[in-house]
Protein backbone atom coordinates (compact mmCIF):
# COMPACT_ATOMS: atom_id res chain seq x y z
CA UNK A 1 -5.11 -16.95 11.31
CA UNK A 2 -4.42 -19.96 13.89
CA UNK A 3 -0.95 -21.10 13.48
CA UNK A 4 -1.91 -24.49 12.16
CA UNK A 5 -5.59 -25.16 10.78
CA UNK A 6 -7.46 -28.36 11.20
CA UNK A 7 -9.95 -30.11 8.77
CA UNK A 8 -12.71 -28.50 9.88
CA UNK A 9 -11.26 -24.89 8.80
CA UNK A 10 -9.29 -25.82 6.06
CA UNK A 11 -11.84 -25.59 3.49
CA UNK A 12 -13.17 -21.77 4.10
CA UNK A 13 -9.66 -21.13 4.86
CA UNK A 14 -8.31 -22.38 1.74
CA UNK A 15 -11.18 -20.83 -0.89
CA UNK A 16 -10.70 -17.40 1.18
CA UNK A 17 -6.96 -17.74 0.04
CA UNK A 18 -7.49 -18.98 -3.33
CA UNK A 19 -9.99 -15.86 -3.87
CA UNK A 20 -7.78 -13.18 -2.49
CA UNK A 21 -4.86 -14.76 -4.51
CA UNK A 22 -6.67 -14.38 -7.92
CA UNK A 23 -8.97 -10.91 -6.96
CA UNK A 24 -5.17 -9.31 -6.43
CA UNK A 25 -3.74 -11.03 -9.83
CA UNK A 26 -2.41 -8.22 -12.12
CA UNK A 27 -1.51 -8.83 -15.64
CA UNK A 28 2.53 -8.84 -15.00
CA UNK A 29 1.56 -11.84 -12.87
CA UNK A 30 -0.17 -13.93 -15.98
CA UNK A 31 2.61 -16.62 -17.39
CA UNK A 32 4.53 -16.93 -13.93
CA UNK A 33 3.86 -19.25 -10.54
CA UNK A 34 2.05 -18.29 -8.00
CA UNK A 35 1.40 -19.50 -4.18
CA UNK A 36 -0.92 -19.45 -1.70
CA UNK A 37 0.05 -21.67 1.26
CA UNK A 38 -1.17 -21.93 4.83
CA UNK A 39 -0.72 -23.80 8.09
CA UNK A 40 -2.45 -27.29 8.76
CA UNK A 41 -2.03 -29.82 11.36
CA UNK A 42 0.46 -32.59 11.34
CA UNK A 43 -0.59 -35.80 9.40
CA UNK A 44 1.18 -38.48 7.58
CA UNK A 45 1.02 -37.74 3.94
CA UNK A 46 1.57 -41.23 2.31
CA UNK A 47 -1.58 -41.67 3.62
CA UNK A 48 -3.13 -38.49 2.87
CA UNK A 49 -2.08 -38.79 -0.93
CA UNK A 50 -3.15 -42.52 -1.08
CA UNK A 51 -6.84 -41.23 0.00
CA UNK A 52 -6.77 -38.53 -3.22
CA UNK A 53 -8.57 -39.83 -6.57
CA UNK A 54 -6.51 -37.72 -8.79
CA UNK A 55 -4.49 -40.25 -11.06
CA UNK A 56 -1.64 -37.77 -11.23
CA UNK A 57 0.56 -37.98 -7.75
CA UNK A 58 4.05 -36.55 -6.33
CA UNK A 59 5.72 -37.86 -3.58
CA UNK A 60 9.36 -36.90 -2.23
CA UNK A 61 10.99 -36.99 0.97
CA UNK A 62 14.67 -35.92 1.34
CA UNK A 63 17.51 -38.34 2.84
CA UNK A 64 17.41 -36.40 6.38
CA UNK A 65 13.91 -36.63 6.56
CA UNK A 66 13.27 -32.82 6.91
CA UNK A 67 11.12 -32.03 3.91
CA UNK A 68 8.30 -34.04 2.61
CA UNK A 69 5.98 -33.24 -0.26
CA UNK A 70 2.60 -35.02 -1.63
CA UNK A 71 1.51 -33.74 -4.58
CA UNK A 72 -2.07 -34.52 -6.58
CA UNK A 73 -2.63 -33.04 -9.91
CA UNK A 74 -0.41 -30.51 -12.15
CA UNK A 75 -0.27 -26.98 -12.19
CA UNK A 76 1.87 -27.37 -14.84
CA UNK A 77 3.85 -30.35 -16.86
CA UNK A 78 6.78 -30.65 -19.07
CA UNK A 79 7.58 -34.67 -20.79
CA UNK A 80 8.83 -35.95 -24.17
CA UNK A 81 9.34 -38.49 -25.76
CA UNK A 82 12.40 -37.40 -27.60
CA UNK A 83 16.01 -37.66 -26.27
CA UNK A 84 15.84 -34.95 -23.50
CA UNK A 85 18.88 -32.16 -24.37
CA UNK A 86 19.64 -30.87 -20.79
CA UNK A 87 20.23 -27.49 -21.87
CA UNK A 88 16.76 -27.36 -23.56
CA UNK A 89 14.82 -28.78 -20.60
CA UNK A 90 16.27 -26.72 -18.04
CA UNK A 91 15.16 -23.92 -20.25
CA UNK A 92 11.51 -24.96 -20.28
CA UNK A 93 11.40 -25.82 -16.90
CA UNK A 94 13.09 -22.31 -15.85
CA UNK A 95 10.30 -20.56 -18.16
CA UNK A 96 7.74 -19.92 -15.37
CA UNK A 97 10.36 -20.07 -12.35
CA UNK A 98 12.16 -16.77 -13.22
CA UNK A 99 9.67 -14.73 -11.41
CA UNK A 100 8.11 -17.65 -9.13
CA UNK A 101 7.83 -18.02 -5.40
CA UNK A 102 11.17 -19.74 -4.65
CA UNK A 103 8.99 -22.32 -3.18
CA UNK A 104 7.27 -23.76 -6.04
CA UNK A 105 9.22 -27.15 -7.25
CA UNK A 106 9.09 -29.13 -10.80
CA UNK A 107 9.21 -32.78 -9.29
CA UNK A 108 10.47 -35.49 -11.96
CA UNK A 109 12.67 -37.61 -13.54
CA UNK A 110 14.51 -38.94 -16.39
CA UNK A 111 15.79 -42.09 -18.42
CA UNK A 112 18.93 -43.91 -16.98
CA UNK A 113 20.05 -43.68 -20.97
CA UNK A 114 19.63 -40.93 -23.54
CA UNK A 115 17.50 -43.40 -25.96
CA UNK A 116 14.03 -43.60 -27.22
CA UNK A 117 12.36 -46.32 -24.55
CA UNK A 118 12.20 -49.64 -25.73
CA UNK A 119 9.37 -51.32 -23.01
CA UNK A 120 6.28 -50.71 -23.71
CA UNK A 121 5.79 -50.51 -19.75
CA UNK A 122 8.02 -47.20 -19.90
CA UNK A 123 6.11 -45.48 -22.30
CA UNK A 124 3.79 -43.18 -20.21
CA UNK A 125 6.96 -41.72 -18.15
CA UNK A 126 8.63 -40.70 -21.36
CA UNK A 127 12.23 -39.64 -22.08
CA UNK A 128 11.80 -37.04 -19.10
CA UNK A 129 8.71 -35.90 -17.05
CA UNK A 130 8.40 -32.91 -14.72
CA UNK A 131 5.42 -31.74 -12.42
CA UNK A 132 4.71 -28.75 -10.54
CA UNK A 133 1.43 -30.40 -8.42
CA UNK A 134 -1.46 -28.58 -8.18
CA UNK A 135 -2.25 -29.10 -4.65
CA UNK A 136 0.66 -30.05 -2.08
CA UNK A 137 1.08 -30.97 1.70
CA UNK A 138 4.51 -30.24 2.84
CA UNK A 139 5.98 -30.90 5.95
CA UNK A 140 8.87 -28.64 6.57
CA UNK A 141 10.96 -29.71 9.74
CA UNK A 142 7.63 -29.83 12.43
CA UNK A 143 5.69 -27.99 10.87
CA UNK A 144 3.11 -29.02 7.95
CA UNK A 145 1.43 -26.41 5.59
CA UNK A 146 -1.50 -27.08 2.58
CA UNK A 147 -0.20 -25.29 -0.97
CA UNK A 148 -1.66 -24.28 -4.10
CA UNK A 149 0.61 -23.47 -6.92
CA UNK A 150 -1.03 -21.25 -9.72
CA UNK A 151 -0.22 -20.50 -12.83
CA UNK A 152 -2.49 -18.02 -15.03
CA UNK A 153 -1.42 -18.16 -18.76
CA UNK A 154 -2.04 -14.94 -20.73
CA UNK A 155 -4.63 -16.53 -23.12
CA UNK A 156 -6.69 -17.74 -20.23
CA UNK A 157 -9.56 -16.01 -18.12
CA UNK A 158 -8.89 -15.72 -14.86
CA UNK A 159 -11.82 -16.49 -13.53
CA UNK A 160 -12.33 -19.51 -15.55
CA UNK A 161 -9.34 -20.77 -13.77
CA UNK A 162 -9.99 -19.91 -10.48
CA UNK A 163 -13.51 -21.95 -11.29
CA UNK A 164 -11.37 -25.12 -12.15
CA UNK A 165 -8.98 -24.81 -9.27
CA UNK A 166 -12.43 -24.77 -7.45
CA UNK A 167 -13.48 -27.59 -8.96
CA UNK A 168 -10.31 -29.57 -8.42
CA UNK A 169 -10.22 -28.87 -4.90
CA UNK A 170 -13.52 -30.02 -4.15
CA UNK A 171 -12.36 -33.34 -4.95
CA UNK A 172 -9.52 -33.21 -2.09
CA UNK A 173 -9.95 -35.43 0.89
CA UNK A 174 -8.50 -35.01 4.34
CA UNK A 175 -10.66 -38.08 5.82
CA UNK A 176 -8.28 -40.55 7.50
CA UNK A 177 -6.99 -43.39 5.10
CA UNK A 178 -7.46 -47.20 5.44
CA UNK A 179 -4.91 -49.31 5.11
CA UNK A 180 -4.77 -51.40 2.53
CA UNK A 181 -4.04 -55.23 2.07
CA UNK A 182 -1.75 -56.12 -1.19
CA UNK A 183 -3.53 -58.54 -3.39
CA UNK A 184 -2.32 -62.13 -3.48
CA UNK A 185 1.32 -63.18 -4.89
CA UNK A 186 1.33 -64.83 -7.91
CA UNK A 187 4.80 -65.42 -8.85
CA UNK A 188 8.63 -64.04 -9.01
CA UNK A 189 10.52 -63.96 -12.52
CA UNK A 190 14.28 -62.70 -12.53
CA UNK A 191 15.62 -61.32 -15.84
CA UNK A 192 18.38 -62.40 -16.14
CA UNK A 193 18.12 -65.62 -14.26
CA UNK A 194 20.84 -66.70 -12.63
CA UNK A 195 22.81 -68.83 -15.23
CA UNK A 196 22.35 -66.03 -17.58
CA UNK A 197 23.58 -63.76 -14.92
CA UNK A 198 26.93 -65.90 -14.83
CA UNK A 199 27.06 -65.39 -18.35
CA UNK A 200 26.58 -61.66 -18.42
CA UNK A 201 29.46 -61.56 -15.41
CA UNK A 202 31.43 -63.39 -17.56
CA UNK A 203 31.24 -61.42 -20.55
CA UNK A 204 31.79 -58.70 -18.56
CA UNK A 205 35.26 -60.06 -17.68
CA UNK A 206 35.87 -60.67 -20.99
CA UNK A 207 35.84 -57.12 -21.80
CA UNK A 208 38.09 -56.12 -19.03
CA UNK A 209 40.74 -58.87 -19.79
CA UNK A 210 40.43 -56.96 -23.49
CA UNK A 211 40.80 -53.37 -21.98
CA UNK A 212 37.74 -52.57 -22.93
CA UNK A 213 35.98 -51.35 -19.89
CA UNK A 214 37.59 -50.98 -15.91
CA UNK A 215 34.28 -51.22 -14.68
CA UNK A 216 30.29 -51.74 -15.26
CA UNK A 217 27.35 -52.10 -13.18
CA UNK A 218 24.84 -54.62 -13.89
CA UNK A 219 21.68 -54.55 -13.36
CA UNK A 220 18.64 -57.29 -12.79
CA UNK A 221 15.01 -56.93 -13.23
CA UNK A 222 12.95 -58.75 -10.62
CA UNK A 223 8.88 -59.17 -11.75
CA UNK A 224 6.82 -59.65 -8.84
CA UNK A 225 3.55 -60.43 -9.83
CA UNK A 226 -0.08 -60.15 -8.47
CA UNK A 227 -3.35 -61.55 -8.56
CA UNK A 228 -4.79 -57.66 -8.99
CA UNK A 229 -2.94 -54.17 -9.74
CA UNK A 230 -1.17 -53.08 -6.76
CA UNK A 231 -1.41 -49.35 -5.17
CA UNK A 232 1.82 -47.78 -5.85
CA UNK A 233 1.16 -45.26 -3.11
CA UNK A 234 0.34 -48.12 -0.33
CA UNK A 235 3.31 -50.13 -1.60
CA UNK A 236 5.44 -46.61 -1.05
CA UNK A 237 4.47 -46.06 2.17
CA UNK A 238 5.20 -50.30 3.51
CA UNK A 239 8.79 -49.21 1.85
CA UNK A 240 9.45 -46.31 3.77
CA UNK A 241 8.86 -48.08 6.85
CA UNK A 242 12.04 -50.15 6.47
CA UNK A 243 14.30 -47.13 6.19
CA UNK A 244 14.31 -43.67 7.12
CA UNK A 245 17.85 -42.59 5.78
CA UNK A 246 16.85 -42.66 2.00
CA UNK A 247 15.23 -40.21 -0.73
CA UNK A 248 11.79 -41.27 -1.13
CA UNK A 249 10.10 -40.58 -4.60
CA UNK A 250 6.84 -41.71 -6.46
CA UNK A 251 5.58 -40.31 -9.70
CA UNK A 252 2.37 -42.04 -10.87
CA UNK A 253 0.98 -41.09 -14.04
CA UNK A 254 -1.98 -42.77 -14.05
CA UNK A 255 -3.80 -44.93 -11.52
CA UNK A 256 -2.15 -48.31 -11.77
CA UNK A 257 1.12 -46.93 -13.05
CA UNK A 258 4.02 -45.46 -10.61
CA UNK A 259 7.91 -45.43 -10.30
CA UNK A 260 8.14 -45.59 -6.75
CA UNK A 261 11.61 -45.46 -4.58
CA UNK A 262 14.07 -44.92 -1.43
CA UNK A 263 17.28 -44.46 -2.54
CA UNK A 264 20.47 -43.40 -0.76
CA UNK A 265 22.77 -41.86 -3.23
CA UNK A 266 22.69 -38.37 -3.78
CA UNK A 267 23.41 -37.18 -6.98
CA UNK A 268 23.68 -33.71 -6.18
CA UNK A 269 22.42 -30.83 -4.28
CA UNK A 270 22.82 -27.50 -5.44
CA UNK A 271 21.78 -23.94 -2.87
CA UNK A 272 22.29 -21.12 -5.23
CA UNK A 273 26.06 -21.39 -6.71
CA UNK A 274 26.93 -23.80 -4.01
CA UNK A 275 27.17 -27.77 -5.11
CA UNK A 276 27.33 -30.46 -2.80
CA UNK A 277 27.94 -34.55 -3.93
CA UNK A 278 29.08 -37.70 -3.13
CA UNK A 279 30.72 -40.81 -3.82
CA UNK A 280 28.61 -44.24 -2.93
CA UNK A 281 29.95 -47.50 -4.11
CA UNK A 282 30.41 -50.69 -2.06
CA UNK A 283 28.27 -52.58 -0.11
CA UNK A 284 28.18 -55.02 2.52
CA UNK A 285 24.60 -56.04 4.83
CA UNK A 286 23.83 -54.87 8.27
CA UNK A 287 24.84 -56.94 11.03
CA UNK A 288 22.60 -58.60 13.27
CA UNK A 289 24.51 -57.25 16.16
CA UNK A 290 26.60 -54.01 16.91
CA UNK A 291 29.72 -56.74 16.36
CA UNK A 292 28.70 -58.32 13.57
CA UNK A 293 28.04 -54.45 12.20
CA UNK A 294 31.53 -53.44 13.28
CA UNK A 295 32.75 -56.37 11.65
CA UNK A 296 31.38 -56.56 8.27
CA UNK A 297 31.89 -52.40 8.25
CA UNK A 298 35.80 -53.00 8.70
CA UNK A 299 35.81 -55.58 6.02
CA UNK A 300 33.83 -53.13 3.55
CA UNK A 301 36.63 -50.58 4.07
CA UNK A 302 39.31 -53.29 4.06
CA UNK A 303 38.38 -54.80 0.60
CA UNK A 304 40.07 -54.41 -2.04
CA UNK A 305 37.55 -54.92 -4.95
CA UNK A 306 34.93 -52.83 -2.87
CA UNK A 307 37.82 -49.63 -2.38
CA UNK A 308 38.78 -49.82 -6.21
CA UNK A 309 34.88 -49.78 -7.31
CA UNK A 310 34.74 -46.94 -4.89
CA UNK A 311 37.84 -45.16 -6.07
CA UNK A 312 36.28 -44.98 -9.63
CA UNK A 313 33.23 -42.89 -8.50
CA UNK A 314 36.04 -40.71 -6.46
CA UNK A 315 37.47 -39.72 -9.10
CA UNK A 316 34.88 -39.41 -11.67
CA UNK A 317 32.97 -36.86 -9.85
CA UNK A 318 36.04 -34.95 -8.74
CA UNK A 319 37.35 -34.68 -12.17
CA UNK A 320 33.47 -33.38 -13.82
CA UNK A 321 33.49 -30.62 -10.23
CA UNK A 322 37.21 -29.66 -11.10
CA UNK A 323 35.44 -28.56 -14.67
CA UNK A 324 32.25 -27.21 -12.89
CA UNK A 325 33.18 -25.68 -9.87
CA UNK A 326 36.25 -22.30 -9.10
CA UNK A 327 36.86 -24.22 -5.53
CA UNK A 328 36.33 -27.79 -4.51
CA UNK A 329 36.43 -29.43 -1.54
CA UNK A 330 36.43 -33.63 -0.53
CA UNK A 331 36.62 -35.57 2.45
CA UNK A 332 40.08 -36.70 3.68
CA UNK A 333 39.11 -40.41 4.38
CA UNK A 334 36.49 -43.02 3.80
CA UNK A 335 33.01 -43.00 5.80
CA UNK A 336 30.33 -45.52 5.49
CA UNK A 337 26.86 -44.24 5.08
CA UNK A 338 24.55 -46.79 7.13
CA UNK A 339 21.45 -47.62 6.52
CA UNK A 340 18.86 -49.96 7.89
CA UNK A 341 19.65 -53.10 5.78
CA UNK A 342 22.93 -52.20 3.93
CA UNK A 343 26.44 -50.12 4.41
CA UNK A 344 28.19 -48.21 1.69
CA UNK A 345 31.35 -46.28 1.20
CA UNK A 346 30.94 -42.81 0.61
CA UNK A 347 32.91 -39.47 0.35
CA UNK A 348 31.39 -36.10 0.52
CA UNK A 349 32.53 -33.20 -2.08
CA UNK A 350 31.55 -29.38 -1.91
CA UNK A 351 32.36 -27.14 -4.74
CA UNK A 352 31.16 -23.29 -5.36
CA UNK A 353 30.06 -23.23 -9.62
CA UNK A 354 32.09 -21.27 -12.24
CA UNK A 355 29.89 -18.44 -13.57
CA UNK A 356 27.66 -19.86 -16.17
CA UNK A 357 27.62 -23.22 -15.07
CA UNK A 358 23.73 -24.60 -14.61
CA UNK A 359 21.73 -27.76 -13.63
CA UNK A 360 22.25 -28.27 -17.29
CA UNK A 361 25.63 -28.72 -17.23
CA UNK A 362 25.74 -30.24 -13.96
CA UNK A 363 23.63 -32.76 -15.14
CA UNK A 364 25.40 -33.41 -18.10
CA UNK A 365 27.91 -33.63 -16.44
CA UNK A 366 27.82 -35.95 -13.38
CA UNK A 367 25.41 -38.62 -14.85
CA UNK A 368 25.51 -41.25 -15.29
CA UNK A 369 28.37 -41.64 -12.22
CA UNK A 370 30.42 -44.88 -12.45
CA UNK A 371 28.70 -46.22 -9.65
CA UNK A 372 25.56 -47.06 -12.05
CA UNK A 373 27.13 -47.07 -15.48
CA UNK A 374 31.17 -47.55 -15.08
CA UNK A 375 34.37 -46.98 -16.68
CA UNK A 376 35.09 -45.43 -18.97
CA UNK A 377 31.40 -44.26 -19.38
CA UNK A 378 30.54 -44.09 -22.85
CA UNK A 379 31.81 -47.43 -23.77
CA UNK A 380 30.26 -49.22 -20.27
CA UNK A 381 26.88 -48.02 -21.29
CA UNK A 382 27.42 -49.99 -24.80
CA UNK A 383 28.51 -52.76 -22.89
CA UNK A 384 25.48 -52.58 -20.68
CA UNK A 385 22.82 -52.40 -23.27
CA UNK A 386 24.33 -55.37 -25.17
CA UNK A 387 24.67 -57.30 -22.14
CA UNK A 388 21.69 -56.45 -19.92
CA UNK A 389 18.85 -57.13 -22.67
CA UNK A 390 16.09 -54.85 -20.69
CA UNK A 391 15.10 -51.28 -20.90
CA UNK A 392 16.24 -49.73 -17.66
CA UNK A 393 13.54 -47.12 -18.29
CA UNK A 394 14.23 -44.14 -15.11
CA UNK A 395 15.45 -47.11 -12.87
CA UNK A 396 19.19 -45.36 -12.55
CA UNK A 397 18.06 -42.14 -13.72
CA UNK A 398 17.95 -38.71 -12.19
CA UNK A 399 15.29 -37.90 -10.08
CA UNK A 400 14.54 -34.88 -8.05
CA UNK A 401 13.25 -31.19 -8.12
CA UNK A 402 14.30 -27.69 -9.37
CA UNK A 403 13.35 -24.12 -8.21
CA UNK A 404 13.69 -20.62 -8.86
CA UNK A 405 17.25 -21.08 -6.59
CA UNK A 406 17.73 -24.03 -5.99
CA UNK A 407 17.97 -28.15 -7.22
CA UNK A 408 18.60 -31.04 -5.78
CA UNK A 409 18.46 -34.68 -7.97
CA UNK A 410 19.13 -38.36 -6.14
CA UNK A 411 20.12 -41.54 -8.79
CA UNK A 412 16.77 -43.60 -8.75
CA UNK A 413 17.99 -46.87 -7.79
CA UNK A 414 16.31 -49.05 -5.10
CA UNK A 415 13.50 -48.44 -7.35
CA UNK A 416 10.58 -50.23 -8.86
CA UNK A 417 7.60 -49.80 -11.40
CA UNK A 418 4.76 -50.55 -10.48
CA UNK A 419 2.66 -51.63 -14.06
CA UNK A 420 -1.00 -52.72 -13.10
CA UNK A 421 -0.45 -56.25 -11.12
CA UNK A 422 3.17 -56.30 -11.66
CA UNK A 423 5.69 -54.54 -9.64
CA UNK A 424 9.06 -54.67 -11.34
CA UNK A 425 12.32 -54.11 -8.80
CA UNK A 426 15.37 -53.06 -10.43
CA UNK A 427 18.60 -53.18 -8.91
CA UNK A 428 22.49 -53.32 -9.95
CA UNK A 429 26.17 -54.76 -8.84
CA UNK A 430 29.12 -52.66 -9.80
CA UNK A 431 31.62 -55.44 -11.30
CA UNK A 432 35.27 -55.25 -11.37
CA UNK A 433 38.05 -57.48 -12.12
CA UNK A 434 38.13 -60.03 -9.57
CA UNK A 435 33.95 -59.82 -9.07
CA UNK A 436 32.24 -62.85 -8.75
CA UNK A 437 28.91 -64.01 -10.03
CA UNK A 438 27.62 -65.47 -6.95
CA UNK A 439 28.73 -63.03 -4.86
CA UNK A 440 27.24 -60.30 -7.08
CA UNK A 441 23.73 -62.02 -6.79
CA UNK A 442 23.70 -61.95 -3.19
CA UNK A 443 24.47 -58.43 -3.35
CA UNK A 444 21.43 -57.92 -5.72
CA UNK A 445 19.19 -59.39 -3.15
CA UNK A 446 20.46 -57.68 -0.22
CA UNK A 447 19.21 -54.50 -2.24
CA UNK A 448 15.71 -55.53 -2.94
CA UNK A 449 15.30 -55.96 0.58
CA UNK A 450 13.72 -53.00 1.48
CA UNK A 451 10.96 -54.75 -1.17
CA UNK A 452 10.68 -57.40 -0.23
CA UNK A 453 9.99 -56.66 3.49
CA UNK A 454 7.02 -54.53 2.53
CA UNK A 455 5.34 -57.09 0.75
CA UNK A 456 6.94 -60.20 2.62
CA UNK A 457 4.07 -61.14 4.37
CA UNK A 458 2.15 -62.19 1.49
CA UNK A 459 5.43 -64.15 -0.05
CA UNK A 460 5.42 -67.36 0.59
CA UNK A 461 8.38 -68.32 2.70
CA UNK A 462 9.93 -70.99 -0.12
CA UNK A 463 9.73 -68.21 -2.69
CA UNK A 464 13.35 -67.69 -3.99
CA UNK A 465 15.23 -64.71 -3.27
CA UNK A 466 12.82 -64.07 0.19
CA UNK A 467 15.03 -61.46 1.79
CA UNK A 468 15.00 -59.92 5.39
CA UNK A 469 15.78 -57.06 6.77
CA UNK A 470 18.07 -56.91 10.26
């Protein structure tokens, strides 16, 4: 076989797999993944995925940049609409990974809080949602590859599901994509507005001044709406041009429905018994200049408020690996992790698990971090649903992958959902004593940047909260 395949070939190519795969199945191989994957040339798979008609689509794209995925359809998914128990899921998602190709991934997410949702607009992600796609393009460092991921259940014929595998695969399309215009803006709606956002700040004061809470991180729902439904995988791939240094993650359920994403905190990674994390908290803008960068970057790691936030998240996440982990490891001193519109504090941890210790646990565990809920954690995310007055839905919430081996989850913030001709941005300021309404706003803005770039040009330039990127 040529080392990479073009479109021509990839058909016969792929069916010639596909058949080999299933003439060789054997019954120990019912109720487990399988794989078939082989070489294609390069493309850009935003654009590939956008082109699919399958309402059910994958994206993710680690922080590096190293390992993209586009998924259409499901081999197999796991949701519900009950209060995910970590233990429970991990179990279920684990069933048909035991024996699996370690490359086959369950891509998904989960609630920011362990509640029922409350939005309407929520209700087709459910509590938690996990998909292995049924077709994938992966690039892998340079090299791309096409994937099927099969999985025979013991009460099924085989040949009846190679027929719909078939089937679905007829529908795939590797013609080149057009670009896409976004429909005309309508309007922009903040919830809270901004003298309710005073308020909330100032309740949330209150509650420190009462020794209630040390911190909490409030959040703001921005509704950008449209004169037609918008293409969540279009509007993905405008975001990712702003920023390459970010996760990037879609997960559309249906065709006008998507949480979409580029986040830059990490929740964690885990290689086997080996657990990496970090601490992110703090933020100051870009500068226009490599002076103006310097200088704001010296003032983020010369403020007080922004090194206290930042301490919390320290030492949340090294007390949960000091449970988790038999050796643990943490940066000596402060970095700042840059990216293209905003800088944030960060410290990097490395710990190797206790025996018996799982994703489960982990999860458990390190979410929600103080740097989206606060401190102490149970009674900050009281605080924030009284105070807030939205369902957060997954904005905040895990999302990531798991594999025979391996895991790795990011925090979904710099997120939006994308709900037929609304696209809702979500986006948070850690508050502290000392925090300031106005400046807390700003903040909130300089986050929906990366947004607002990718649809700026069809925002009118007097539109409040217009937002560039430098």
């Amino acid at each position: 076989m040529p080392a990479r395949l073009v479109a021509a070939e990839m058909d016969q190519a792929f069916v010639k797999e596909l058949k080999a795969l299933f003439a060789g199945l054997e019954k120990q191989d019912y109720n487990r993944f399988l794989r078939m994957q082989i070489p294609i040339a390069g493309m850009d798979l935003l654009q590939w995925l956008k082109n699919q008609t399958s309402e059910i689509k994958t994206y993710w794209r680690d922080r590096e940049g190293r390992f993209e995925v586009a998924g259409v359809s499901a081999a197999d998914s796991v949701s519900g609409a009950l209060v995910p128990e970590y233990h429970a899921l991990m179990n279920r998602l684990k069933t048909y990974l035991a024996d699996a190709d370690p490359r086959v991934r369950y891509y998904g997410g989960m609630r920011f809080n362990r509640k029922h949702a409350s939005d309407y607009r929520w209700e087709l992600f459910s509590s938690y949602h996990f998909t292995v796609p049924l077709f994938e393009v992966i690039r892998d460092g340079d090299k791309t590859f096409l994937a099927c991921n099969v999985l025979v259940r013991d009460d099924q014929d085989k040949n009846k599901a190679l027929l719909e595998i078939l089937n679905a695969w007829s529908g795939i399309s590797f013609q080149a994509a057009e670009h896409e215009a976004l429909p005309a803006f309508i309007r922009r709606t903040d919830f809270p507005d901004k003298p309710r956002w005073h308020q909330n700040i100032h309740t949330a004061l209150k509650a420190f001044s009462e020794n209630k809470l040390e911190k909490i991180v409030l959040a703001r729902r921005t509704c950008m709406e449209f004169e037609h439904p918008l293409n969540p995988v279009e509007l993905l791939w405008r975001l990712k041009l702003n920023n390459h240094r970010a996760y990037y993650f879609g997960f559309q359920f249906n065709e006008r429905t998507a949480f979409i994403g580029g986040t830059p905190e990490q929740l964690y990674r885990r290689e086997g018994i080996n657990i990496f994390t970090e601490a992110v908290a703090g933020t100051r803008r870009r500068g226009h200049n490599r002076e103006e960068d310097l200088r704001l970057e010296n003032d983020l790691l010369n403020s007080e408020k922004d090194v206290r936030e930042h301490r919390f998240v320290v030492d949340s996440i090294g007390d949960t690996l000091n449970e988790l982990c038999s050796r643990v490891s943490v940066e000596k001193n402060l970095s700042v992790l840059k990216l293209s519109s905003l800088q944030h504090l960060r410290k990097i941890f490395r710990g190797t698990l206790k025996d018996g210790q799982s994703d489960a646990c982990i999860l458990a565990r390190l979410h929600p971090t103080p740097a989206v809920g606060g401190v102490p954690s149970a009674p900050a995310m009281e605080e924030i649903e009284k105070i807030e007055g939205f369902d957060r839905g997954w904005y905040a919430g895990p999302v990531g992958w798991i594999s025979r081996n391996d895991a790795e989850f990011a925090v979904g913030i710099r997120s939006a959902l994308v709900y037929e001709n609304a696209l809702y941005l979500y986006s948070g300021a850690g508050i502290v004593q000392g925090s300031h309404a106005e400046n807390e706003w700003e903040e909130i803005e300089n986050k929906i940047a990366g947004f607002m770039s990718a649809i700026e040009q069809i925002v009118p330039e007097h539109q409040p909260g217009k937002a560039h990127v430098f």
